[in-house]
C-alpha atoms as a PDB file:
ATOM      1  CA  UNK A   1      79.360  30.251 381.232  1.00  0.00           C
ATOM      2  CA  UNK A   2      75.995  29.578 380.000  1.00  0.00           C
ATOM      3  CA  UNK A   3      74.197  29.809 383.421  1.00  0.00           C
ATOM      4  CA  UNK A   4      75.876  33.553 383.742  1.00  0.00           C
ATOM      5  CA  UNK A   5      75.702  34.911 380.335  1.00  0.00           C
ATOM      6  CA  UNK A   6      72.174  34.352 379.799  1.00  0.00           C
ATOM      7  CA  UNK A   7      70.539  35.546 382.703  1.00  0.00           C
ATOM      8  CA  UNK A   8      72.288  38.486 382.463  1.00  0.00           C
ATOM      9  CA  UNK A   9      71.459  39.180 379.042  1.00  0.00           C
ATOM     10  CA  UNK A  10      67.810  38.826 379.661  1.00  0.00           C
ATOM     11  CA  UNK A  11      68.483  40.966 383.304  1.00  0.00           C
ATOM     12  CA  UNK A  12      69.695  43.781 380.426  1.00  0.00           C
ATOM     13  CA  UNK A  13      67.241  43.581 378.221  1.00  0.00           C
ATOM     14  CA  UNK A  14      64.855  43.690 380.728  1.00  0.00           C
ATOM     15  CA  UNK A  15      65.852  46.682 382.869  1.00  0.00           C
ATOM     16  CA  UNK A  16      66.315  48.237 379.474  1.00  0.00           C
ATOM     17  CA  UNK A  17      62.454  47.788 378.335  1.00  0.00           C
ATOM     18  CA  UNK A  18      61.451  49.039 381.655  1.00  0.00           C
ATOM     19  CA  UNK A  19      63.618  52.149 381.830  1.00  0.00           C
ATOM     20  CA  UNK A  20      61.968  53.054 378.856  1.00  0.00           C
ATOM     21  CA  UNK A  21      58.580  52.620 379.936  1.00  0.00           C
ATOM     22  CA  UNK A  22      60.081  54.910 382.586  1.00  0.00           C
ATOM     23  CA  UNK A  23      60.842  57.576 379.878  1.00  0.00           C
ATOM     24  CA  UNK A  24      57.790  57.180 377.941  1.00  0.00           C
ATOM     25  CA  UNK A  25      55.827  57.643 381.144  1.00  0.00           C
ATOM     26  CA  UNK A  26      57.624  60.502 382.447  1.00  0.00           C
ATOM     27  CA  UNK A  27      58.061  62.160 378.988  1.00  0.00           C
ATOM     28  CA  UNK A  28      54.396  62.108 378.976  1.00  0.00           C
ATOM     29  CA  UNK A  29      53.325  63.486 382.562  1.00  0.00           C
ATOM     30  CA  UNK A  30      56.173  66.360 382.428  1.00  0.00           C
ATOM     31  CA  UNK A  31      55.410  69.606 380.592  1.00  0.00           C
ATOM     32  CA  UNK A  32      58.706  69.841 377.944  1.00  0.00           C
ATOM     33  CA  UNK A  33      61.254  69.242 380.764  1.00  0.00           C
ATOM     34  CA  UNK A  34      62.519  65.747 380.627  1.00  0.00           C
ATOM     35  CA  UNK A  35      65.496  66.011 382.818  1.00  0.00           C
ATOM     36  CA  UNK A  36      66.821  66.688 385.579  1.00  0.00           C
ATOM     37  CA  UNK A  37      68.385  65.401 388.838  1.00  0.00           C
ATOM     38  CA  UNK A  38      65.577  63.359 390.610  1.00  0.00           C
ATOM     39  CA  UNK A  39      64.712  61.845 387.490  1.00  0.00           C
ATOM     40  CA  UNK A  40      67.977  60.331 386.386  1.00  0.00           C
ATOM     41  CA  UNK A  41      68.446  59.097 389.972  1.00  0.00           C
ATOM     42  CA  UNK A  42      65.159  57.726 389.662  1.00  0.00           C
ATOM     43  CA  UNK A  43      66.156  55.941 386.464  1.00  0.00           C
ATOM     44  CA  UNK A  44      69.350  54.299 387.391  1.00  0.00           C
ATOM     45  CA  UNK A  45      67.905  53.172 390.390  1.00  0.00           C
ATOM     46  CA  UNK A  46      64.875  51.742 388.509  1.00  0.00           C
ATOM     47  CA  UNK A  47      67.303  50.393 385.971  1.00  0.00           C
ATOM     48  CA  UNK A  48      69.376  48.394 389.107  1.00  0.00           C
ATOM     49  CA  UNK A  49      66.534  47.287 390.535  1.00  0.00           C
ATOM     50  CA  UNK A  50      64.877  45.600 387.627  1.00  0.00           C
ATOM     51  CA  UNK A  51      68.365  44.168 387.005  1.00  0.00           C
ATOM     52  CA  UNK A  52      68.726  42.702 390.812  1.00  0.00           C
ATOM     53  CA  UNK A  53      65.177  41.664 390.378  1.00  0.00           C
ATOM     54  CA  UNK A  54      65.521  39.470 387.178  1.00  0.00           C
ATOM     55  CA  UNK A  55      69.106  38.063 388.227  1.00  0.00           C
ATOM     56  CA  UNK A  56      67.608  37.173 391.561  1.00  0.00           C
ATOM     57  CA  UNK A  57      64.719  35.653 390.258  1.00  0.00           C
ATOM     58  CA  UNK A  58      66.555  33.403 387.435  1.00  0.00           C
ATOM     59  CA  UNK A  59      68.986  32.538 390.227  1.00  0.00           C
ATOM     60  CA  UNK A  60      66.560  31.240 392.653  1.00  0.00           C
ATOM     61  CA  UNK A  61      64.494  29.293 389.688  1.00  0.00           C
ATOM     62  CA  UNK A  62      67.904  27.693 388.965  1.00  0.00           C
ATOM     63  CA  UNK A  63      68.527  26.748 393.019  1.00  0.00           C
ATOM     64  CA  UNK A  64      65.169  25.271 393.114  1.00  0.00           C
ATOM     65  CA  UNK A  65      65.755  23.261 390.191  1.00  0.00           C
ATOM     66  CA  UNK A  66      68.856  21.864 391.675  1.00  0.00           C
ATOM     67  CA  UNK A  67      67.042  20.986 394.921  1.00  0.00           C
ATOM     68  CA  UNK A  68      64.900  19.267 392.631  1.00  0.00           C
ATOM     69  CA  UNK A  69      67.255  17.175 391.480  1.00  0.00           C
ATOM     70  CA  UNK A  70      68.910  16.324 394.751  1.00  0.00           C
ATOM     71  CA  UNK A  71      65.552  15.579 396.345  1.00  0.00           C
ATOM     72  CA  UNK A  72      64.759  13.411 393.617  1.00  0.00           C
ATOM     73  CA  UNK A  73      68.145  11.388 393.775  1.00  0.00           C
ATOM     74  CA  UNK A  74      68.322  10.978 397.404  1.00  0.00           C
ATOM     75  CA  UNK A  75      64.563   8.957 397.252  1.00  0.00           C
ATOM     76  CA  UNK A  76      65.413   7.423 394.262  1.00  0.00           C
ATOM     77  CA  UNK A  77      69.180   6.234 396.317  1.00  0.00           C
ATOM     78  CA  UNK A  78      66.795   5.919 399.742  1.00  0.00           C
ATOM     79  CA  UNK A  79      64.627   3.267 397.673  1.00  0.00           C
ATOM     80  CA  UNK A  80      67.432   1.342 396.399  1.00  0.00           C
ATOM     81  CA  UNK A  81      68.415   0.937 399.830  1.00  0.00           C
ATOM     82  CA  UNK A  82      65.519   0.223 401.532  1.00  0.00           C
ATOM     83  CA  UNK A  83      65.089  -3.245 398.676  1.00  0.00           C
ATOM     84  CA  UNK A  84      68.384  -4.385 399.794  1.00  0.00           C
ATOM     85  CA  UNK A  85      67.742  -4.802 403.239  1.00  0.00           C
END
């Protein structure tokens, strides 16, 4: 459960740091109105996106790391048979 739970811990965390960089921004630019529609749809889409982004991301790192590995077994497995010829 390891490879799930942490990536999606740091996936929350993340796309909760940037949704409030969101707020801070927006909180700043807007004159005493801080709601309304198009900026909690811009939010939650912001917030799903960063979360897609980071999963994604930690997902491929892991598949590359695994290819890695395979790679570096088949030459090692290629070598051992090329001696015994």
């Amino acid at each position: 459960m390891r490879w799930l739970v942490g990536p999606a811990i740091a996936s929350l965390v993340g796309a909760f740091l940037v949704v409030r960089i969101f707020d801070y921004i927006v909180a700043g630019v807007s004159t005493g109105k801080t709601g309304g529609a198009g900026v909690s749809a811009a939010r939650a889409g912001l917030f799903v996106a960063t979360w897609t982004a980071i999963i994604a991301g930690s997902g491929m790192r892991g598949f590359s790391a695994r290819v890695r590995q395979l790679r570096q077994k088949t030459r090692s497995a290629n070598k051992l048979l090329d001696t015994r010829r």
